[in-house]
N, C-alpha and C. Protein backbone atom coordinates (compact mmCIF):
# COMPACT_ATOMS: atom_id res chain seq x y z
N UNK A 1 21.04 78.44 88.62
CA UNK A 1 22.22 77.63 88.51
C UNK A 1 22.99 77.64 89.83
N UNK A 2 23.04 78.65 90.48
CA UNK A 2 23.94 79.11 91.88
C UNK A 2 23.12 78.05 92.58
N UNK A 3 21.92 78.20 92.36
CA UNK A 3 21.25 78.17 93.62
C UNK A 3 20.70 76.21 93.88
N UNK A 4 20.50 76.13 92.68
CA UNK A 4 20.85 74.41 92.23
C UNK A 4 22.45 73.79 93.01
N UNK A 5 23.36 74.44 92.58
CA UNK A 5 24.59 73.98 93.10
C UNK A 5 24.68 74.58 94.65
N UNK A 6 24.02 75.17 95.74
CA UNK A 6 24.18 75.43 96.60
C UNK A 6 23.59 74.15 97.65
N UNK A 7 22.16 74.32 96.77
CA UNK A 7 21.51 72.98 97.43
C UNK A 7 22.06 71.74 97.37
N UNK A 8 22.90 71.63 96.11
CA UNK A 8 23.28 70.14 95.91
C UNK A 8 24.69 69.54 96.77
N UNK A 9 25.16 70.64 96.99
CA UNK A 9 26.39 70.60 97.83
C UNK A 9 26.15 70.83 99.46
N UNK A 10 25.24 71.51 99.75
CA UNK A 10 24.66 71.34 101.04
C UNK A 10 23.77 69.76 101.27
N UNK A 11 23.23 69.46 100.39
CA UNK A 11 22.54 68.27 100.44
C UNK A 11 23.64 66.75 100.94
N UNK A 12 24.70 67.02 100.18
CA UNK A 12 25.62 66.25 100.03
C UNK A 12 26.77 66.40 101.33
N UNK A 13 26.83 67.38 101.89
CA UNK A 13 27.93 67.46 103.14
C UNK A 13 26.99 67.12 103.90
N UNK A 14 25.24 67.33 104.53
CA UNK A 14 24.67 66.87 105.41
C UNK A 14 24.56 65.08 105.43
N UNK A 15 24.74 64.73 104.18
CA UNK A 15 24.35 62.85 103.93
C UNK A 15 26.24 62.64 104.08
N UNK A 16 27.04 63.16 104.19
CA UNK A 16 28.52 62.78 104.64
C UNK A 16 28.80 62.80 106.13
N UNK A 17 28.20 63.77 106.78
CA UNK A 17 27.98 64.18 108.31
C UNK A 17 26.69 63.28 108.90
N UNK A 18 26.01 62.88 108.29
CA UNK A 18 25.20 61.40 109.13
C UNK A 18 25.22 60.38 108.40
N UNK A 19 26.71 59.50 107.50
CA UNK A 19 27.13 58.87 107.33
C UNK A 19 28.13 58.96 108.60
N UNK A 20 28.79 60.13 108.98
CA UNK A 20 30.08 59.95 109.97
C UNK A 20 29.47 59.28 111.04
N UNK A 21 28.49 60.22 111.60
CA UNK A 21 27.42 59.99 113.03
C UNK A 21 27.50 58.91 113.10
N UNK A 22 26.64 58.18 112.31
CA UNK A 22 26.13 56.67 112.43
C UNK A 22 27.32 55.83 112.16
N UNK A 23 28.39 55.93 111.64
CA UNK A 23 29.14 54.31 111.71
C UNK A 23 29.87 55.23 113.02
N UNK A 24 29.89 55.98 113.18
CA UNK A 24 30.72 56.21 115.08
C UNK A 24 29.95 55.51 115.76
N UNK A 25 28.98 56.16 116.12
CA UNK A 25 27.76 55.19 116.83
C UNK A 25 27.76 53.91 117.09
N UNK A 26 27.76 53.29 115.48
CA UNK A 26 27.34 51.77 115.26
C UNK A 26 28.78 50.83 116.06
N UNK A 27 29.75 51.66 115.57
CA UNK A 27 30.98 50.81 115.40
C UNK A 27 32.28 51.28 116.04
N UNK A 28 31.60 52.00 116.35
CA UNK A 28 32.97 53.30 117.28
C UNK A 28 34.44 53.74 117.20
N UNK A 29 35.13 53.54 117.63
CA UNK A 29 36.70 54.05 117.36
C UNK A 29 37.12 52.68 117.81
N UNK A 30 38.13 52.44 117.06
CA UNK A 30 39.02 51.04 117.05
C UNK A 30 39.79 51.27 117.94
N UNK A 31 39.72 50.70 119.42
CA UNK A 31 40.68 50.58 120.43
C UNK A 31 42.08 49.80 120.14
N UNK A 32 43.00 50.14 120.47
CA UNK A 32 44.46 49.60 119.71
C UNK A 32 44.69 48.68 120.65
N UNK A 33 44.97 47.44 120.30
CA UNK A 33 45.27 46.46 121.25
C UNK A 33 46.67 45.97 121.46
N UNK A 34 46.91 46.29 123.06
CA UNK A 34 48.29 45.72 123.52
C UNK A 34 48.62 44.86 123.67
N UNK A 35 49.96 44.45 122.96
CA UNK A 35 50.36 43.17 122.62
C UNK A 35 52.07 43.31 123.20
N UNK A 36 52.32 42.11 123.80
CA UNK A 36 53.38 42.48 124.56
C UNK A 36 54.77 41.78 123.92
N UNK A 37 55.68 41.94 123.63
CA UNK A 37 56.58 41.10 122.87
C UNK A 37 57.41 40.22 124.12
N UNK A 38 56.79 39.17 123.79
CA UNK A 38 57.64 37.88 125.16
C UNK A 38 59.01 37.89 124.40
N UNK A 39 59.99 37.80 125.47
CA UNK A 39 61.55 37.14 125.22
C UNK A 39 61.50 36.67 124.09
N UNK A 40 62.43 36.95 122.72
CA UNK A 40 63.22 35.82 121.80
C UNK A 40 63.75 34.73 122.02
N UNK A 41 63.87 33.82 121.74
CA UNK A 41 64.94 33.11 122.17
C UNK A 41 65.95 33.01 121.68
N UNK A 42 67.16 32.64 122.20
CA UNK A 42 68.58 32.86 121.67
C UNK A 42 68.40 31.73 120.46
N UNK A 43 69.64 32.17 119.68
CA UNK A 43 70.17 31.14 118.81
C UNK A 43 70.71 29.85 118.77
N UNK A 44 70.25 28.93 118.68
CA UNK A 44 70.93 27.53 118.46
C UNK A 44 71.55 27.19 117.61
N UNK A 45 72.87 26.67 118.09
CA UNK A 45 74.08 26.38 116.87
C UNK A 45 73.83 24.45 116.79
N UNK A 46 73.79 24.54 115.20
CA UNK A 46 73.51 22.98 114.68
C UNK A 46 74.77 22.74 114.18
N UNK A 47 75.49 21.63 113.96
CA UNK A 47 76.28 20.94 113.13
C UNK A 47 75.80 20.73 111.71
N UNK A 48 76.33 21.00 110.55
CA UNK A 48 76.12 20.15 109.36
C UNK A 48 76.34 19.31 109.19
N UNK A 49 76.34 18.46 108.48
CA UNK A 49 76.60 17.06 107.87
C UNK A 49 77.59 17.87 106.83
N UNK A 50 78.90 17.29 107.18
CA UNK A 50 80.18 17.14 106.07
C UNK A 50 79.51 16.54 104.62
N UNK A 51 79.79 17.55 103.87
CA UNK A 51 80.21 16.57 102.36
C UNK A 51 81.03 15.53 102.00
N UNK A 52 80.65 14.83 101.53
CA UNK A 52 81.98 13.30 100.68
C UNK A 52 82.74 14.11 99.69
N UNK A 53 81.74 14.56 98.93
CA UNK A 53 83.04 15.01 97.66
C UNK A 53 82.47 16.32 97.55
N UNK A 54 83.78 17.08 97.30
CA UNK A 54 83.81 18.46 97.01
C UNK A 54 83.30 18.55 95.29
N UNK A 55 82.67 20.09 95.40
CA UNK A 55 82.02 20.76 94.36
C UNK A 55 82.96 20.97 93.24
N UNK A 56 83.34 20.58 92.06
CA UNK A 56 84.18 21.25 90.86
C UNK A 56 83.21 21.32 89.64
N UNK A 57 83.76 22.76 88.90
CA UNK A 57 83.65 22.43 87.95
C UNK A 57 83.50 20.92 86.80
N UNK A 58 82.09 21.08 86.05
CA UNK A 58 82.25 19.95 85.42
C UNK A 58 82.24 20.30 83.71
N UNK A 59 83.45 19.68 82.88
CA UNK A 59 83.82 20.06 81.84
C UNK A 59 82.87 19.38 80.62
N UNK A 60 82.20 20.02 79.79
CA UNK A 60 81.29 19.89 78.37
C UNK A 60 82.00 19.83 77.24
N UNK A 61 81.71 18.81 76.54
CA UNK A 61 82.20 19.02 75.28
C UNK A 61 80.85 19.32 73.99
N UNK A 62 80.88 20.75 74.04
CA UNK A 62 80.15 20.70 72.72
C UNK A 62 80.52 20.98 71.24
N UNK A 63 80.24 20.30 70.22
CA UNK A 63 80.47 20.17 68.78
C UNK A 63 79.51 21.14 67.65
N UNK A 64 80.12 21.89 67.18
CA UNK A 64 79.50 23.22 66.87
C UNK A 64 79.80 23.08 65.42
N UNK A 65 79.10 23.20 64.11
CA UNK A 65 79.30 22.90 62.93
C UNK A 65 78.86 25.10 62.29
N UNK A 66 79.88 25.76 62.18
CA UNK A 66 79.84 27.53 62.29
C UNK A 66 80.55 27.16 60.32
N UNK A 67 79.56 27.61 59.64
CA UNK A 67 80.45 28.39 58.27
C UNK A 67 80.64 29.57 58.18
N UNK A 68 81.51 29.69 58.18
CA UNK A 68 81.84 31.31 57.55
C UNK A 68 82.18 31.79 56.48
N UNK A 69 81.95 30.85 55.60
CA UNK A 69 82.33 31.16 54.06
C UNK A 69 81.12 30.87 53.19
N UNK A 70 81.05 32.37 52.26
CA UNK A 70 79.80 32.25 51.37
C UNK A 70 79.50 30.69 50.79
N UNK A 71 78.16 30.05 50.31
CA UNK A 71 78.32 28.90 49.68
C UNK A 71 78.49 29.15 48.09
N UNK A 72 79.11 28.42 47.59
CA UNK A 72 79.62 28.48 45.98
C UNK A 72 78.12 28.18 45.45
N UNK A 73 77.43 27.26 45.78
CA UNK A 73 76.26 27.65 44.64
C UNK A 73 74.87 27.73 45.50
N UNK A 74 73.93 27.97 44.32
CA UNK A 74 72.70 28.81 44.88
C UNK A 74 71.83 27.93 44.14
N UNK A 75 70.90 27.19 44.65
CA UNK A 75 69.73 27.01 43.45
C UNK A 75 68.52 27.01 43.98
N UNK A 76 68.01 28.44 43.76
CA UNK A 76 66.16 28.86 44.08
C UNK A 76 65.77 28.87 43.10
N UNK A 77 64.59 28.43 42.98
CA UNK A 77 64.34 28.24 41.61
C UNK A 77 62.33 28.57 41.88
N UNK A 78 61.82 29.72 40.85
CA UNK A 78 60.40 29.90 41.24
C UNK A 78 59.97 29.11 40.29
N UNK A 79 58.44 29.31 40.08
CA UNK A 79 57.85 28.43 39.50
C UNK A 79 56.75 29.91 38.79
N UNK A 80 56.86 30.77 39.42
CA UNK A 80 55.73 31.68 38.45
C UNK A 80 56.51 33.09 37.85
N UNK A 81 55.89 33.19 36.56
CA UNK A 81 56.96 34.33 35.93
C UNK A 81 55.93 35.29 35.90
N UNK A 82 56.23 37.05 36.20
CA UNK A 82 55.04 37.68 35.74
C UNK A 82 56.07 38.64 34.53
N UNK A 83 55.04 38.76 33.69
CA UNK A 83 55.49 39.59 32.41
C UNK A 83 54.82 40.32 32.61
N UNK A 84 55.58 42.27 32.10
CA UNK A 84 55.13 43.18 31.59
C UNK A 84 55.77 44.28 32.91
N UNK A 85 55.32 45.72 32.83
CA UNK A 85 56.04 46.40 33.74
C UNK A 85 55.46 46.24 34.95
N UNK A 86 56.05 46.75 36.00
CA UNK A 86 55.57 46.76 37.37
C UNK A 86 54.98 48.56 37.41
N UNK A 87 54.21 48.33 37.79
CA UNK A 87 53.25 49.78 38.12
C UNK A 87 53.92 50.34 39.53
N UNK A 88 54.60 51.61 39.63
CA UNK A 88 54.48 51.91 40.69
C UNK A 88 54.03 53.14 41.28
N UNK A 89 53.59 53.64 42.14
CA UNK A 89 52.67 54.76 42.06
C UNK A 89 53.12 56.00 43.27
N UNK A 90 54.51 56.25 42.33
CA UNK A 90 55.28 57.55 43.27
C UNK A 90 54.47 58.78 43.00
N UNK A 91 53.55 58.99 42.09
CA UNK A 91 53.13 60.30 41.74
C UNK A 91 52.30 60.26 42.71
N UNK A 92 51.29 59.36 43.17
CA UNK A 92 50.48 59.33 44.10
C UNK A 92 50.74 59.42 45.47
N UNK A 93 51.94 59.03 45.92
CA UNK A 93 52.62 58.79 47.44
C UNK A 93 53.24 60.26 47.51
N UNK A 94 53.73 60.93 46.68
CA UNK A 94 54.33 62.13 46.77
C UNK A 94 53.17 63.09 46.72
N UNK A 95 52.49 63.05 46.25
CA UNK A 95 50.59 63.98 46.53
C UNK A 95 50.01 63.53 47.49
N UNK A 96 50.09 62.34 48.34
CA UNK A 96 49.60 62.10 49.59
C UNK A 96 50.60 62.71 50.94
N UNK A 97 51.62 62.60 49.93
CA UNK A 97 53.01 63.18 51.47
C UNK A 97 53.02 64.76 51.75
N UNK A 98 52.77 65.25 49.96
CA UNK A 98 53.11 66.98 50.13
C UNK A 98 51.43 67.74 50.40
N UNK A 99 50.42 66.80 50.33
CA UNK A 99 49.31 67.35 50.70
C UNK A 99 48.99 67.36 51.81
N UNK A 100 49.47 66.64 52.59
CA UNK A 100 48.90 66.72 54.24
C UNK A 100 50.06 67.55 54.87
């Protein structure tokens, strides 16, 4: 087991060390290229074009229909009746809650 992982990690730093070799070789060190910053030039002052009419506020009228008072009558009305009790199954939900 040592000796598996000795080889495999020696195997692997020699194929990283002639991966380095060869792209030096091939492709060498990136010489940094000087680039010289020519003069800015100053700022030029423009004129705007004046506005005709000034910016105001412009006034909305919106019409909002808000109740705030319960409505006096109600009519929902279903169409299917079920008869007899409703099953509900707390004995079971309370043996699933206190058992886990």
């Amino acid at each position: 087991m040592v000796n598996e992982f000795l080889f495999y990690s020696l195997l692997l730093w020699q194929i990283g060390i002639i991966t380095y070799i060869l792209l030096n070789k091939f492709y060498g060190k990136a010489q940094k290229q000087n680039t010289k910053i020519l003069s800015t030039p100053s700022s030029v002052e423009v004129e705007l074009p004046t506005r005709k009419k000034e910016i105001s506020h412009v006034d909305i009228e919106v019409k909002k229909q808000i109740n705030t008072q319960k409505p006096t009558t109600s009519s929902i009305k279903s169409d299917e009746v079920i008869k007899g009790k409703v099953k509900t199954q707390k004995s079971k939900l309370r043996k699933l809650t206190r058992g886990l």
